[in-house]
C-alpha atoms as a PDB file:
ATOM      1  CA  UNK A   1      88.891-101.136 -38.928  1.00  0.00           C
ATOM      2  CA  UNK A   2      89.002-101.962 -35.691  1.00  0.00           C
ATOM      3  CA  UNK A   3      92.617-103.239 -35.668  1.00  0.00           C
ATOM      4  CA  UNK A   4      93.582-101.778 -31.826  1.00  0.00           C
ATOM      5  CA  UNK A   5      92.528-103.614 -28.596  1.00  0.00           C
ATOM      6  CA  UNK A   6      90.048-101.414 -26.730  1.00  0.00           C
ATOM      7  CA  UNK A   7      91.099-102.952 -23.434  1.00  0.00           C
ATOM      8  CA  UNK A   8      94.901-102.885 -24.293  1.00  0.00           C
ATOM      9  CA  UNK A   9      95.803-100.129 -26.595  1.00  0.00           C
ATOM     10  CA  UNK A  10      99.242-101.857 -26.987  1.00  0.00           C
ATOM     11  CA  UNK A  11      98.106-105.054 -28.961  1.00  0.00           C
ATOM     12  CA  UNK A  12      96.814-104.933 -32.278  1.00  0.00           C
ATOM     13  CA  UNK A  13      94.016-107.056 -32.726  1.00  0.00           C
ATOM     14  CA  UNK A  14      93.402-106.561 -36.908  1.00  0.00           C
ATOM     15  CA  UNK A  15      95.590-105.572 -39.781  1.00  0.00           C
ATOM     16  CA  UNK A  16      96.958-102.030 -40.127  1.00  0.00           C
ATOM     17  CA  UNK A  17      95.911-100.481 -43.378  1.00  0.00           C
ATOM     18  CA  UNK A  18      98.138 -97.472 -41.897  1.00  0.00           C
ATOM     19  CA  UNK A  19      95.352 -95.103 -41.591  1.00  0.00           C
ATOM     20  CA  UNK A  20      96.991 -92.915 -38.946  1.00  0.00           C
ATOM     21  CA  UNK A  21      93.751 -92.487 -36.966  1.00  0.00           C
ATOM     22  CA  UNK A  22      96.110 -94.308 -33.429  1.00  0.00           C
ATOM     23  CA  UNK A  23      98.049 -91.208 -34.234  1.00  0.00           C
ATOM     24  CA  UNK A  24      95.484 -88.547 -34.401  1.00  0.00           C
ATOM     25  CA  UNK A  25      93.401 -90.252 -31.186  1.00  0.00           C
ATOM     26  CA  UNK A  26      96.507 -91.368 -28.776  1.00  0.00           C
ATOM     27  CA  UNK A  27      97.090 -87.969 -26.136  1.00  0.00           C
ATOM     28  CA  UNK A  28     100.362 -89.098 -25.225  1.00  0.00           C
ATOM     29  CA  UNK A  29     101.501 -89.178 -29.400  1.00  0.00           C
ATOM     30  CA  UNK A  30     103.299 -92.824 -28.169  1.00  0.00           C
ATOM     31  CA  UNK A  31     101.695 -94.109 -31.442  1.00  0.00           C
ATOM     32  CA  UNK A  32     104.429 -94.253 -34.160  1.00  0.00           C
ATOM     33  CA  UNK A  33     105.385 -96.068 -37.347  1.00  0.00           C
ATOM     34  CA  UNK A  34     109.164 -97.617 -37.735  1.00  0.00           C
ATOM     35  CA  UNK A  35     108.642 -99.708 -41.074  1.00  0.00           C
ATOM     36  CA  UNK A  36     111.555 -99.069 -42.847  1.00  0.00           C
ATOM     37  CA  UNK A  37     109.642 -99.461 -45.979  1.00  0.00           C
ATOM     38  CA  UNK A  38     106.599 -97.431 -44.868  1.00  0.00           C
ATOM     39  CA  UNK A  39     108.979 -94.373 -43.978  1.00  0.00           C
ATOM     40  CA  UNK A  40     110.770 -95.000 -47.152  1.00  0.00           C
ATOM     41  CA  UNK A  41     107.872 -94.119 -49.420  1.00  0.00           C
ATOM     42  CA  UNK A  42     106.397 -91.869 -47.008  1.00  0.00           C
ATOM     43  CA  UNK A  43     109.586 -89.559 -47.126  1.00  0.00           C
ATOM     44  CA  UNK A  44     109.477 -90.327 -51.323  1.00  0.00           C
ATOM     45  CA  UNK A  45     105.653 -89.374 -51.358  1.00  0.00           C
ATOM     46  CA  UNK A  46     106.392 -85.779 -49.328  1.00  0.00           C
ATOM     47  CA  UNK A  47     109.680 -85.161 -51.759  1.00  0.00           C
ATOM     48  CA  UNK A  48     107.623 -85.938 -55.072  1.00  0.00           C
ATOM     49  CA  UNK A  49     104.342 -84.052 -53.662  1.00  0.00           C
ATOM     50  CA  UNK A  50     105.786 -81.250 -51.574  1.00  0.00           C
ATOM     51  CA  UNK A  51     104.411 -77.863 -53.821  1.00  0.00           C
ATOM     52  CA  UNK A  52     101.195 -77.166 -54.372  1.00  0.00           C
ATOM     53  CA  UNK A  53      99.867 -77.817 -57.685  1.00  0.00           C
ATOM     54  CA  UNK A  54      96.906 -76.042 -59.753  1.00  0.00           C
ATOM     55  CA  UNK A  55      94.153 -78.465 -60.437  1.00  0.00           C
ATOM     56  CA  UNK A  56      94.020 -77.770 -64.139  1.00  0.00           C
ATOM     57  CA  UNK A  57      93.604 -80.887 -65.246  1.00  0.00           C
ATOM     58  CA  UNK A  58      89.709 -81.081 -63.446  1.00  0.00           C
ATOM     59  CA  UNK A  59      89.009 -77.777 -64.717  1.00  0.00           C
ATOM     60  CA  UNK A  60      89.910 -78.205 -68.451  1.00  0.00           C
ATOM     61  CA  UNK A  61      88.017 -81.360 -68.499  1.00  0.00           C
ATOM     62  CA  UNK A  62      84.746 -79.613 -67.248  1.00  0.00           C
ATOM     63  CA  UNK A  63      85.607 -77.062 -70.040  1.00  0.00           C
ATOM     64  CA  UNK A  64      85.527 -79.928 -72.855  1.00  0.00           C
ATOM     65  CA  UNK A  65      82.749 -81.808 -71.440  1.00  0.00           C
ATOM     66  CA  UNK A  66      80.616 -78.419 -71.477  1.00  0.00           C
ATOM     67  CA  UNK A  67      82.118 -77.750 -75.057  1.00  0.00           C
ATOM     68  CA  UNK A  68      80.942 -81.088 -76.159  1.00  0.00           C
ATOM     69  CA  UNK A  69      77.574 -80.977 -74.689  1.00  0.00           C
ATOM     70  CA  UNK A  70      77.319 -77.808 -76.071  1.00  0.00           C
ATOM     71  CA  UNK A  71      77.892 -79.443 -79.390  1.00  0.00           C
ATOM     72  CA  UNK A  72      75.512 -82.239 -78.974  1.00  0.00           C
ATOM     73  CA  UNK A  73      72.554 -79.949 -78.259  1.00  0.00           C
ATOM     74  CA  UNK A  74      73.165 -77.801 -81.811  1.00  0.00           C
ATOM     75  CA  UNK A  75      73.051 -81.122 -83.319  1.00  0.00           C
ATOM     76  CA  UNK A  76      69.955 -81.968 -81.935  1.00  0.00           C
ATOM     77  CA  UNK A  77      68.289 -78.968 -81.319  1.00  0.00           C
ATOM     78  CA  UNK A  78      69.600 -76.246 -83.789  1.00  0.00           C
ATOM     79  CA  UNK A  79      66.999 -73.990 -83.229  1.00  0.00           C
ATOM     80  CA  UNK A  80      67.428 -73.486 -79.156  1.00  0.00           C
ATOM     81  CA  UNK A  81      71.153 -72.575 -79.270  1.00  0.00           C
ATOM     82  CA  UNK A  82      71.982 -71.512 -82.724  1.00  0.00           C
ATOM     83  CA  UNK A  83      70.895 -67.827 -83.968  1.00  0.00           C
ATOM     84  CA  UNK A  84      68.640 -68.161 -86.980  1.00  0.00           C
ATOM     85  CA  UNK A  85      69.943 -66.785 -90.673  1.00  0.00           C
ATOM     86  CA  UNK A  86      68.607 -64.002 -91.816  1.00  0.00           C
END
């Protein structure tokens, strides 16, 4: 974004879209946040989203979406993916 002076790393020449990339680059870690509201919903973000969770959700839809497609093709092609009578 290019929101921090390159000749003065103290002023901030461009918005902060709080990326934390001052915090990853500064060696001295004297880059900090002390928004009230920012901690606020950083602190309810890390309570809410603290344990890891299974990604089910991605994996059940790639389930239906093959089931479906699946589904389509009999339709249009029975003779590919159904077995014939006998």
């Amino acid at each position: 974004m290019g929101s921090i002076d390159p000749g003065d790393v103290r002023k901030m020449t461009g918005i902060c879209i709080k990326c934390c990339a001052c915090f990853k680059r500064c060696p001295v870690s004297a880059r900090y946040f002390d928004d009230e509201g920012y901690l606020y919903h950083k602190t309810e973000l890390e309570d809410m989203y603290s344990r890891r969770a299974e990604n089910s959700f991605f994996y059940d839809l790639i389930l239906l979406l093959y089931g479906l497609f699946d589904i389509l093709m009999q339709i249009k092609k029975p003779g590919i993916y159904m077995t014939p009578k006998s």
